[in-house]
C-alpha atoms as a PDB file:
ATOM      1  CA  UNK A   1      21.248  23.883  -9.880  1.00  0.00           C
ATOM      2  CA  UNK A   2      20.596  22.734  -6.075  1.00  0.00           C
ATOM      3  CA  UNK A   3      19.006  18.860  -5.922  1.00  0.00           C
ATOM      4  CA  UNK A   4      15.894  20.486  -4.576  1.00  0.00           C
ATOM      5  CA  UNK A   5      14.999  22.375  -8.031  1.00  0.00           C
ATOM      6  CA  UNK A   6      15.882  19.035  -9.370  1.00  0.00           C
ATOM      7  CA  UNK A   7      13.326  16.987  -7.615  1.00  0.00           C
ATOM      8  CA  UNK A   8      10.121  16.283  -8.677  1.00  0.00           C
ATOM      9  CA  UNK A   9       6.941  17.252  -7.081  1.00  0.00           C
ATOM     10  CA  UNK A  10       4.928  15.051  -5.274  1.00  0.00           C
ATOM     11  CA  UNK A  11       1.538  14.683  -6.487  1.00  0.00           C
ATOM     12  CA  UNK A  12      -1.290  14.616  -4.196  1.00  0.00           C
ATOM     13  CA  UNK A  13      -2.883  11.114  -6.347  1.00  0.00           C
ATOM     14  CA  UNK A  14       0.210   9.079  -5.009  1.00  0.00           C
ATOM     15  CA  UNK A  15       0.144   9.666  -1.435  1.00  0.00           C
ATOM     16  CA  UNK A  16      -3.673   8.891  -0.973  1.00  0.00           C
ATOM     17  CA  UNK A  17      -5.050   5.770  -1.083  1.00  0.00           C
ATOM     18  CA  UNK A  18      -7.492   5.553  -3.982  1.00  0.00           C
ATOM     19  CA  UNK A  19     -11.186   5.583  -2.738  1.00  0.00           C
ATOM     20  CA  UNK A  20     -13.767   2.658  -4.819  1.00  0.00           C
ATOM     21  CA  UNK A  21     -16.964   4.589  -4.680  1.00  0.00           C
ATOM     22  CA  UNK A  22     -19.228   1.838  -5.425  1.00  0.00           C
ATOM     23  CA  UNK A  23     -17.000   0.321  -1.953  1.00  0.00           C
ATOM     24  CA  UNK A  24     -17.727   3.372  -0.155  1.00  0.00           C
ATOM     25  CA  UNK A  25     -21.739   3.564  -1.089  1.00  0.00           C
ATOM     26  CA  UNK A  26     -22.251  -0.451  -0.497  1.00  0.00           C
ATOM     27  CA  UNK A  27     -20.880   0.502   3.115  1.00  0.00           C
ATOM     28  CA  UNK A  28     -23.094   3.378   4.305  1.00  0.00           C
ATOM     29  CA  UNK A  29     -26.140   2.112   2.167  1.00  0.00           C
ATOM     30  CA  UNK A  30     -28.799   1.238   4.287  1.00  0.00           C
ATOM     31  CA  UNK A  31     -28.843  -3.225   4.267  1.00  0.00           C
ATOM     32  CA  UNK A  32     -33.043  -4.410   4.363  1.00  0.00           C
ATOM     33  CA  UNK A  33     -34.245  -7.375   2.832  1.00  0.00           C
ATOM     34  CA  UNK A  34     -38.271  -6.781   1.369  1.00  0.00           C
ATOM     35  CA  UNK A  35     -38.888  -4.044   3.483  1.00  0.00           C
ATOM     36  CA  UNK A  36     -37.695  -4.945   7.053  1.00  0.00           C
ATOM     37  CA  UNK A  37     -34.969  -3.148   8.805  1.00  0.00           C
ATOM     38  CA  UNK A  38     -31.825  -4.488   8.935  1.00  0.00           C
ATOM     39  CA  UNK A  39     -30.587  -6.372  12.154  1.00  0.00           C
ATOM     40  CA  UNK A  40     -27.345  -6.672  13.577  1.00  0.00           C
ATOM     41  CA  UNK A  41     -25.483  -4.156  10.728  1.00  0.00           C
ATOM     42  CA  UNK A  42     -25.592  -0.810  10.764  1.00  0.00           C
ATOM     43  CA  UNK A  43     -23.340   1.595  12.995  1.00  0.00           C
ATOM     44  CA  UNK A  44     -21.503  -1.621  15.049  1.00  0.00           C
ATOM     45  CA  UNK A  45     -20.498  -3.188  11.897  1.00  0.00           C
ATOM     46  CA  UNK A  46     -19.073   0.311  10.064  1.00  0.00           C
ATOM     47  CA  UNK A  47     -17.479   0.810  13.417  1.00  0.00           C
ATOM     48  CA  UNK A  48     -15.745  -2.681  13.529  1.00  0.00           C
ATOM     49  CA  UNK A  49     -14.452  -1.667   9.961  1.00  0.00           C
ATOM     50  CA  UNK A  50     -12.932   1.386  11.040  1.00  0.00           C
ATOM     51  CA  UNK A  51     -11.456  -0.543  14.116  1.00  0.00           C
ATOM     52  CA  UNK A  52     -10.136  -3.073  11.867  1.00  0.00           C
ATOM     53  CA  UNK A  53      -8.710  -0.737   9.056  1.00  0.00           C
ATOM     54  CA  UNK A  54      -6.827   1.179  11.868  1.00  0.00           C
ATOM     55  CA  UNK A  55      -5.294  -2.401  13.252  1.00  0.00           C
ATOM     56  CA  UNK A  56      -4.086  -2.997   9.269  1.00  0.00           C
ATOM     57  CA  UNK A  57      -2.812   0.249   9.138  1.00  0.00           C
ATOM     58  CA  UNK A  58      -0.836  -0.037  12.500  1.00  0.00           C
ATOM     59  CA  UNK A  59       0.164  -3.293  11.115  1.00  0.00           C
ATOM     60  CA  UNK A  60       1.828  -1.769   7.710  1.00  0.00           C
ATOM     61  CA  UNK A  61       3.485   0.939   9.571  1.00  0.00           C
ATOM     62  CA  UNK A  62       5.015  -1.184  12.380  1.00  0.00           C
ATOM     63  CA  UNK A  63       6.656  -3.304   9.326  1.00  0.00           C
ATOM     64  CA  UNK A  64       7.791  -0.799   7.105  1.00  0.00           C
ATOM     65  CA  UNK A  65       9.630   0.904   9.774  1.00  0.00           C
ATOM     66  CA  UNK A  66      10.872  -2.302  10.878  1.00  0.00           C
ATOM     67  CA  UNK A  67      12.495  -3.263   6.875  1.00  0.00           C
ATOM     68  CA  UNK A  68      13.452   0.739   7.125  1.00  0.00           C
ATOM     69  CA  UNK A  69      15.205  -0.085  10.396  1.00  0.00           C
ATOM     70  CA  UNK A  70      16.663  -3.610   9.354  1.00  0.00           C
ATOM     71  CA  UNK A  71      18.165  -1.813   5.903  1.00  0.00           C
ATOM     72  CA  UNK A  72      15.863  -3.661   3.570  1.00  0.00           C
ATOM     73  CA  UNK A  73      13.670  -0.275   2.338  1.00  0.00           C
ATOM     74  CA  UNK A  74      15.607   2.723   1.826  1.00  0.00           C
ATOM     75  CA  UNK A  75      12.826   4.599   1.377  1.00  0.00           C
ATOM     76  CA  UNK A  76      12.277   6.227   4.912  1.00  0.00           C
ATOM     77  CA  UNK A  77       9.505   8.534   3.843  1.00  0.00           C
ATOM     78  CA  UNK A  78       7.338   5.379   3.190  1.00  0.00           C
ATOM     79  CA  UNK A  79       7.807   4.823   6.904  1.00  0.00           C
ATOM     80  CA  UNK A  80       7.136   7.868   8.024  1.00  0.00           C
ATOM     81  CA  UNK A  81       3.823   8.199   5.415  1.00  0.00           C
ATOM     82  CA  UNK A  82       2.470   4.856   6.830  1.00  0.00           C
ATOM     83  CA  UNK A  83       2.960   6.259  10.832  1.00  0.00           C
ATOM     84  CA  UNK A  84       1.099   9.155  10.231  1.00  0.00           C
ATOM     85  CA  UNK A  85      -1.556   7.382   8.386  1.00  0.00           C
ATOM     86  CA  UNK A  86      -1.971   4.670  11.134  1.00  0.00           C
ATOM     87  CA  UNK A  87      -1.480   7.885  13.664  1.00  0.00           C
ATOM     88  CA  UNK A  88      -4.662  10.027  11.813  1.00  0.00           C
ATOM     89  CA  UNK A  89      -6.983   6.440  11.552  1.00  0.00           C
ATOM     90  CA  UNK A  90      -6.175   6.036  15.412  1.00  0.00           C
ATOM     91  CA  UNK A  91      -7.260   9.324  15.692  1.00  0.00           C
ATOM     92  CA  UNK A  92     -10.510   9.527  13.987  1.00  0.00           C
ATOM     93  CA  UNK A  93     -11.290   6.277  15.648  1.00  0.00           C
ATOM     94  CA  UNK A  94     -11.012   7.466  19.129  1.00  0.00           C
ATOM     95  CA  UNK A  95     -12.742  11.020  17.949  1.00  0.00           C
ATOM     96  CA  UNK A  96     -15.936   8.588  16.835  1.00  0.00           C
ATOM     97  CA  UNK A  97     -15.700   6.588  19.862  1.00  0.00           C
ATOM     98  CA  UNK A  98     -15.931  10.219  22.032  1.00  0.00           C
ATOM     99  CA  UNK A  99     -18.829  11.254  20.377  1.00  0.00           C
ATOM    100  CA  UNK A 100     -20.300   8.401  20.533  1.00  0.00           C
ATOM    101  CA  UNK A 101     -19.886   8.143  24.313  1.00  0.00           C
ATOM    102  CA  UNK A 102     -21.241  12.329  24.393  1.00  0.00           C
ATOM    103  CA  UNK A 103     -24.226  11.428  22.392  1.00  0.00           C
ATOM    104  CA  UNK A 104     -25.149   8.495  24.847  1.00  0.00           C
ATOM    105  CA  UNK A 105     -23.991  10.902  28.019  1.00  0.00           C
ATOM    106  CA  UNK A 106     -26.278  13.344  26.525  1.00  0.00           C
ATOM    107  CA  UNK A 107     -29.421  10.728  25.998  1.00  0.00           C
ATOM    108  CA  UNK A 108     -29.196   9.575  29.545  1.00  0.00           C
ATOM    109  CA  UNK A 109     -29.206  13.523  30.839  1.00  0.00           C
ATOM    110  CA  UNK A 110     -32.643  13.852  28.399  1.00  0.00           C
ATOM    111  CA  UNK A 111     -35.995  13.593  31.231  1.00  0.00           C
ATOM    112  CA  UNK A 112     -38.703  11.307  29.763  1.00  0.00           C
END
């Protein structure tokens, strides 16, 4: 029997990091207090959120690659998971940040 029969799969649960609905809901609800509009939250704060979830992320993978590289973690797909999740975040936060800049390119085109 060849060790790749042997080995388990990997489920999909373990890889991704669990989502806490009521988290995810309290973040996109809109924030008012009696009626008014919110001030100051909205899209800059989720966007400082994402910015700052891609800067952890960056953070995690830079040291588990370093304790792969040092010989502390054998584990080098942990490494290699945590790049590509800091390299997808990075990339969803500079897709945001085009659209964002298209949307406001396309505003300024509009005639009044």
């Amino acid at each position: 029997m060849s060790l790749i029969g042997a080995a388990l799969p990997i489920s999909s649960q373990s890889i991704r990091p669990q989502l806490d609905l009521a988290q995810v809901k309290e973040t996109f609800a809109p924030k008012s207090t009696g009626g008014a509009p919110a001030v100051g939250g909205g899209f800059g704060e989720i966007f400082g959120n994402l910015i700052t979830d891609v800067e952890q992320r960056q953070a995690k993978a830079s040291e588990v690659t370093r304790s792969v590289l040092m010989g502390d973690n054998p584990n080098l797909h942990q490494s290699v998971i945590a790049m590509q999740e800091a390299s997808l975040s990075f990339g969803l936060m500079v897709e945001v940040r085009n659209k964002v800049v298209e949307s406001y390119q396309e505003l300024m085109r509009m005639p009044v």
